[in-house]
N, C-alpha and C. Protein backbone atom coordinates (compact mmCIF):
# COMPACT_ATOMS: atom_id res chain seq x y z
N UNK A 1 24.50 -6.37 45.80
CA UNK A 1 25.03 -5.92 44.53
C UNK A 1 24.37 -6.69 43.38
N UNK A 2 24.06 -8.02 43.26
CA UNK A 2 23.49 -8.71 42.37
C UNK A 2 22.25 -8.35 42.11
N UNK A 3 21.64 -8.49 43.21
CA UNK A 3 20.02 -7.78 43.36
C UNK A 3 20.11 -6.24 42.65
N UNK A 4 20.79 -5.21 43.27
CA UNK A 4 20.80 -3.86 42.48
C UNK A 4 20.87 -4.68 40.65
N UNK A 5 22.26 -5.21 40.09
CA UNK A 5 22.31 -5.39 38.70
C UNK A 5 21.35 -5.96 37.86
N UNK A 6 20.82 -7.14 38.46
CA UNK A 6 19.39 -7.89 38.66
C UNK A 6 18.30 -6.32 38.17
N UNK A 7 18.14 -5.42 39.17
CA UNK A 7 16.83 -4.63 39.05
C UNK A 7 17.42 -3.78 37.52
N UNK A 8 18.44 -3.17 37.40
CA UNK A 8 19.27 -2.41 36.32
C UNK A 8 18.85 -3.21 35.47
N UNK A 9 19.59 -4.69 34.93
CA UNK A 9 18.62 -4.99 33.87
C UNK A 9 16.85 -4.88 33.53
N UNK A 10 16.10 -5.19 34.51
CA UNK A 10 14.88 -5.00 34.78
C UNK A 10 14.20 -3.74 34.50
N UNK A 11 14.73 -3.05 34.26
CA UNK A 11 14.71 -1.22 34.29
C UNK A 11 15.36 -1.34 32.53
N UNK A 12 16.75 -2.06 32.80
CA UNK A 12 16.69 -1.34 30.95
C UNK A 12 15.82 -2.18 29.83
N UNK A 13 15.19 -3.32 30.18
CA UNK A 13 14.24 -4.60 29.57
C UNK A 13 12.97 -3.59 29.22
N UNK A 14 12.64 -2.90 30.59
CA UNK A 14 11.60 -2.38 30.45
C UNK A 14 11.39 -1.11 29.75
N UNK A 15 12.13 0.03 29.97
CA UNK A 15 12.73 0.72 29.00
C UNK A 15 13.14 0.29 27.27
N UNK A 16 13.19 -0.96 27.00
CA UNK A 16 13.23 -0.89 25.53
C UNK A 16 11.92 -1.53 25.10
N UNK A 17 11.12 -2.05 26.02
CA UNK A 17 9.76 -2.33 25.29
C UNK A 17 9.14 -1.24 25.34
N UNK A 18 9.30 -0.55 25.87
CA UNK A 18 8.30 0.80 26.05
C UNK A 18 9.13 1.42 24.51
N UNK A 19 10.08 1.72 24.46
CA UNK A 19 10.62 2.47 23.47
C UNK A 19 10.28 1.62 22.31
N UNK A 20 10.06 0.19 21.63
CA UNK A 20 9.71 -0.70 20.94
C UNK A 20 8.25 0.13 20.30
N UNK A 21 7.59 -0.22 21.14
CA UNK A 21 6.36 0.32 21.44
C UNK A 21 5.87 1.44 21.16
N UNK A 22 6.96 2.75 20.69
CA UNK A 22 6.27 4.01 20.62
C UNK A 22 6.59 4.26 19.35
N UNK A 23 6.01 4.82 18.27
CA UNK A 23 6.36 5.10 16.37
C UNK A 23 6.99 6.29 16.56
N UNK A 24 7.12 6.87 15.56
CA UNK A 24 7.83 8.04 15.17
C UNK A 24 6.57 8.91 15.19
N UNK A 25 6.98 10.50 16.00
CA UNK A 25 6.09 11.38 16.80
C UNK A 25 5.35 11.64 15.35
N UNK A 26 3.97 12.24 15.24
CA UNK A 26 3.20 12.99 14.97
C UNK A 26 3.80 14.14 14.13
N UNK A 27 4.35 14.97 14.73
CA UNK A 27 5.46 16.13 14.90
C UNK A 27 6.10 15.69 13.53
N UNK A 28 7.04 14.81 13.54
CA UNK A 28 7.98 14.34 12.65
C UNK A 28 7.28 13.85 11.39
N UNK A 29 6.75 13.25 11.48
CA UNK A 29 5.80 12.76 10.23
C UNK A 29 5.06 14.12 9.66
N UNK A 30 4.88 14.93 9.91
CA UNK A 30 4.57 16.32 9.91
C UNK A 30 4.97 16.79 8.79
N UNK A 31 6.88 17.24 9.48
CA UNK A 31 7.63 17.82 8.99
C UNK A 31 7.95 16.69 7.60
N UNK A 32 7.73 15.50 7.81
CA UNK A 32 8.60 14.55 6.39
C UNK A 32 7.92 15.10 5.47
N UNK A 33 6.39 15.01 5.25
CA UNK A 33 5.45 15.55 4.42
C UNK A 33 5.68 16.07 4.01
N UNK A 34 5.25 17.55 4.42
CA UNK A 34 5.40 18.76 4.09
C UNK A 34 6.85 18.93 3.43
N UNK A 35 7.56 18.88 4.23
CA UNK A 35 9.14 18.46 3.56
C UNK A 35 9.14 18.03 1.86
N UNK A 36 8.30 16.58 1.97
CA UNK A 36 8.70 15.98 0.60
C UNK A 36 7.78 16.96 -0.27
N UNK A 37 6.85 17.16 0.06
CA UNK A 37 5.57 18.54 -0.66
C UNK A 37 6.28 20.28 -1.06
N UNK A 38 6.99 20.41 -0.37
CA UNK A 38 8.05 21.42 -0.61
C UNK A 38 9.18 21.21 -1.90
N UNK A 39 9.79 20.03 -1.72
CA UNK A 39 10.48 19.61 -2.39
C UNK A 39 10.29 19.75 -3.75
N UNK A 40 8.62 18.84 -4.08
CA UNK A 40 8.94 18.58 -5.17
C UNK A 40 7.91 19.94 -5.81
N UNK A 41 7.86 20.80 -4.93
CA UNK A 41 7.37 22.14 -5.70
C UNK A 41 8.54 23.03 -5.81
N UNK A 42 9.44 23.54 -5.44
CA UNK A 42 10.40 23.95 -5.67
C UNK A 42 11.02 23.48 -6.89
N UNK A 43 10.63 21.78 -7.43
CA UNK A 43 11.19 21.43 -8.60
C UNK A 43 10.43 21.71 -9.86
N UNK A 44 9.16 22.30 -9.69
CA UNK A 44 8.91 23.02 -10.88
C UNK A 44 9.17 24.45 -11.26
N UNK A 45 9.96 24.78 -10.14
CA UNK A 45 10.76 26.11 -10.38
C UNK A 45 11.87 26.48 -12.07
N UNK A 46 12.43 25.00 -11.80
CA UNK A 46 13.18 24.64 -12.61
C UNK A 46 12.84 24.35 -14.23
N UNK A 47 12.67 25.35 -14.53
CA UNK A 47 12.01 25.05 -16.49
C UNK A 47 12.81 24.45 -17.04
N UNK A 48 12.39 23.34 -17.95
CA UNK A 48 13.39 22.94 -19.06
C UNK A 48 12.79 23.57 -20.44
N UNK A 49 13.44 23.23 -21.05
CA UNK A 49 13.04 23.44 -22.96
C UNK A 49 12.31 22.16 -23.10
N UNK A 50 12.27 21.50 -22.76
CA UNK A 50 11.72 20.29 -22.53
C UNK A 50 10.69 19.92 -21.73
N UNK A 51 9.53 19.83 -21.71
CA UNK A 51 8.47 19.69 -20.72
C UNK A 51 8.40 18.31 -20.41
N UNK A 52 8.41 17.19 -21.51
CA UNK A 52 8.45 15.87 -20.61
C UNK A 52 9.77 15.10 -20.10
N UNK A 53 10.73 16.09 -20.18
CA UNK A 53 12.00 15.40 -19.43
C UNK A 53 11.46 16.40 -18.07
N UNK A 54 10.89 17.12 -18.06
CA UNK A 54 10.79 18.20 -16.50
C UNK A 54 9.93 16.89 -15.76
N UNK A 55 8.82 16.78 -16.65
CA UNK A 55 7.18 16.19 -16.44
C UNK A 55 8.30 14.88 -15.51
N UNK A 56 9.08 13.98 -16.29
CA UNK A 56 9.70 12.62 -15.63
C UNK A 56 10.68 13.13 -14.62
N UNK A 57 11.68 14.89 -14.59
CA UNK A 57 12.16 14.64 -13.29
C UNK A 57 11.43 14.59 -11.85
N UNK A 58 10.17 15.95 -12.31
CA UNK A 58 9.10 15.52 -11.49
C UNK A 58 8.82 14.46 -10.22
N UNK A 59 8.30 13.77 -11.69
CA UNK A 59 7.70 12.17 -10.78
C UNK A 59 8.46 11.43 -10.44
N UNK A 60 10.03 11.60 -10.65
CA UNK A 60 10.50 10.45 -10.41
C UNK A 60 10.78 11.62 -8.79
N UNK A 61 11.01 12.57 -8.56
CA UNK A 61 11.54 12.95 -7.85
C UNK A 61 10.68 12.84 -6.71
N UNK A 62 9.03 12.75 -7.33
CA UNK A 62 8.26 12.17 -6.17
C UNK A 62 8.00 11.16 -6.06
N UNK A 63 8.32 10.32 -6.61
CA UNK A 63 8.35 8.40 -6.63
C UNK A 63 9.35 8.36 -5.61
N UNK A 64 10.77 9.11 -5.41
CA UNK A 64 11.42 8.62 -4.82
C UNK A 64 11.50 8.93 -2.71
N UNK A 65 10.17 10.37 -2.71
CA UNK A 65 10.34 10.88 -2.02
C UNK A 65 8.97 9.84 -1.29
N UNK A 66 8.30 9.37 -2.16
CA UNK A 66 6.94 8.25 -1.86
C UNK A 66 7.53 7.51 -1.07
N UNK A 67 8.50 6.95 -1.90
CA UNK A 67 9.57 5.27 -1.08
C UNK A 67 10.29 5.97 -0.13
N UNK A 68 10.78 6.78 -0.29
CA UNK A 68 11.31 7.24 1.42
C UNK A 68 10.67 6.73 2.28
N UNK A 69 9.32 8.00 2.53
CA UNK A 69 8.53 7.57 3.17
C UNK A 69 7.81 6.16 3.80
N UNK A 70 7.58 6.03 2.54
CA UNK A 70 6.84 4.46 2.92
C UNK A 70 7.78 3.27 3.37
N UNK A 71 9.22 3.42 3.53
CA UNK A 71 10.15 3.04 3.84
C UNK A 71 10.13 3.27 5.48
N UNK A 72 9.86 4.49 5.74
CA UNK A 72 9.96 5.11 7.39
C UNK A 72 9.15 4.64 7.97
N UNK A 73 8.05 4.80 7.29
CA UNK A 73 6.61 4.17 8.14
C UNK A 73 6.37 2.73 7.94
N UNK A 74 7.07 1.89 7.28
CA UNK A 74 7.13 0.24 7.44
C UNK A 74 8.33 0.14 8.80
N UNK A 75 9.15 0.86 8.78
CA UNK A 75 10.13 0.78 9.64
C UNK A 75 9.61 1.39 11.19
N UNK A 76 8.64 1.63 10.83
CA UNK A 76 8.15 2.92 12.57
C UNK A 76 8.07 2.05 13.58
N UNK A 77 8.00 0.74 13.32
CA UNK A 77 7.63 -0.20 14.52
C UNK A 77 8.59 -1.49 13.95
N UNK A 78 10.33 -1.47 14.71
CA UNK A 78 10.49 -2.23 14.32
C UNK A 78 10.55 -3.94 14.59
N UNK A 79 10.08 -4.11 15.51
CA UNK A 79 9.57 -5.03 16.38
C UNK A 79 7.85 -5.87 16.13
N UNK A 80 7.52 -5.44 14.87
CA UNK A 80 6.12 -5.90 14.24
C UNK A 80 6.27 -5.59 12.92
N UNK A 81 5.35 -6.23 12.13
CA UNK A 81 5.34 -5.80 11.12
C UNK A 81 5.83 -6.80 9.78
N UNK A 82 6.03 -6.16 8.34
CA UNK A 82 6.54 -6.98 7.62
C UNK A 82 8.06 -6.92 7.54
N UNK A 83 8.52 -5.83 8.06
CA UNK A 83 9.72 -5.94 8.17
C UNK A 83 10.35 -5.36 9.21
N UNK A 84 10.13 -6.54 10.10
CA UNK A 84 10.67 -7.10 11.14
C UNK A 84 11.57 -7.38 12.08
N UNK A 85 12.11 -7.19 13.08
CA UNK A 85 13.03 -7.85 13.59
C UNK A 85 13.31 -9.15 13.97
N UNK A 86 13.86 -9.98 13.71
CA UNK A 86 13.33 -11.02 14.53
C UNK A 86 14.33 -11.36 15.36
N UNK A 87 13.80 -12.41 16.44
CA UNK A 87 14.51 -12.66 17.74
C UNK A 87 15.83 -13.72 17.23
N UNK A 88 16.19 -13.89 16.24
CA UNK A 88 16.97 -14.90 16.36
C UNK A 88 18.15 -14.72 16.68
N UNK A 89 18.61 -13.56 16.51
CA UNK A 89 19.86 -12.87 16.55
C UNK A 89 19.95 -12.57 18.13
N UNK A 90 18.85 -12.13 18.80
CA UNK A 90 18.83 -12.09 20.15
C UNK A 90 19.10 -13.54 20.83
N UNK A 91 18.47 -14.16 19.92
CA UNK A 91 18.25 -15.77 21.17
C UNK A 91 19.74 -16.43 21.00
N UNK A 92 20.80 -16.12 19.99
CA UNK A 92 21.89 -16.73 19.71
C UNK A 92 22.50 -16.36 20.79
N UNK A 93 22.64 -14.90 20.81
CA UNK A 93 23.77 -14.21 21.63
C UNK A 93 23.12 -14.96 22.93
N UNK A 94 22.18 -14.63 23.77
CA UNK A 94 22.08 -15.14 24.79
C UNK A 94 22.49 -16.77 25.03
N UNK A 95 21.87 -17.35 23.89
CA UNK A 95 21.96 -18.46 24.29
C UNK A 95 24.05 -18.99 23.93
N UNK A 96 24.89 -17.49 23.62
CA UNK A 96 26.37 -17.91 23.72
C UNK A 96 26.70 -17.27 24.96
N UNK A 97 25.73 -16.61 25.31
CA UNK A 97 26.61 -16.04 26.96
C UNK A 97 26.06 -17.18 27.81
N UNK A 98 24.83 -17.86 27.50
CA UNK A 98 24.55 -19.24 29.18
C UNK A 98 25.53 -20.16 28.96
N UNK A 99 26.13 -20.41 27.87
CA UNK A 99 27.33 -21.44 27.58
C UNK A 99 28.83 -21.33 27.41
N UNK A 100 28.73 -19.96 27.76
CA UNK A 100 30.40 -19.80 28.09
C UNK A 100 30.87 -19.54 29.17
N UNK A 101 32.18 -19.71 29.45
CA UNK A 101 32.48 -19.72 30.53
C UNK A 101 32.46 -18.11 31.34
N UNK A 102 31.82 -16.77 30.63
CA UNK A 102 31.88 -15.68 31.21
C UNK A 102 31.30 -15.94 32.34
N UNK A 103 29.69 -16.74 32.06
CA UNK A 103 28.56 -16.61 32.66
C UNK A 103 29.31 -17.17 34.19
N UNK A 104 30.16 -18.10 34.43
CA UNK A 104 30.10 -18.74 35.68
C UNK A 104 30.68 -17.05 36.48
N UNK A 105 31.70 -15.97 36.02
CA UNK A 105 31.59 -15.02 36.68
C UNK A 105 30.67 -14.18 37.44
């Protein structure tokens, strides 16, 4: 029984580096695009009496659809990068389960 739970962790360890490891599909990044490219053409649908309050909803509407993005794709790998995961939060917890008394179970 230990040995089986033993391999189960071993299997789900390995399973999240692999998943660590893989970005957001091709496919999806696709659709964000095009998506945000849709978007902000549909927003010149919208006439104002006003051309540079249109001109600033515009850009801001694609400034904001920019930072989305560039938000997703800093995030695609979150295990590298500048923004990061880091292990510390992992190494705590473990290092409160080798020191409590669960572990002698």
């Amino acid at each position: 029984e230990g040995l089986d739970q033993v391999q189960r962790l071993a299997d789900a360890r390995r399973t999240r580096l692999v998943q660590a490891e893989e970005g957001i599909p091709s496919v999806l990044w696709v659709v964000l695009v095009v998506g945000g490219m849709v978007t902000v053409g549909f927003s010149y649908l919208f006439g104002l009496a006003n051309t540079w309050a249109h001109r600033l909803m515009v850009v801001s509407l694609t400034g904001v659809i920019a930072l989305v993005l560039f938000t997703i794709g800093a995030m695609n790998y979150p295990f590298s990068g500048g923004a990061r995961i880091e292990p510390g939060a992992f190494e705590l917890v473990l290092n409160r389960f080798e020191t409590s008394k669960l572990s002698d179970l």
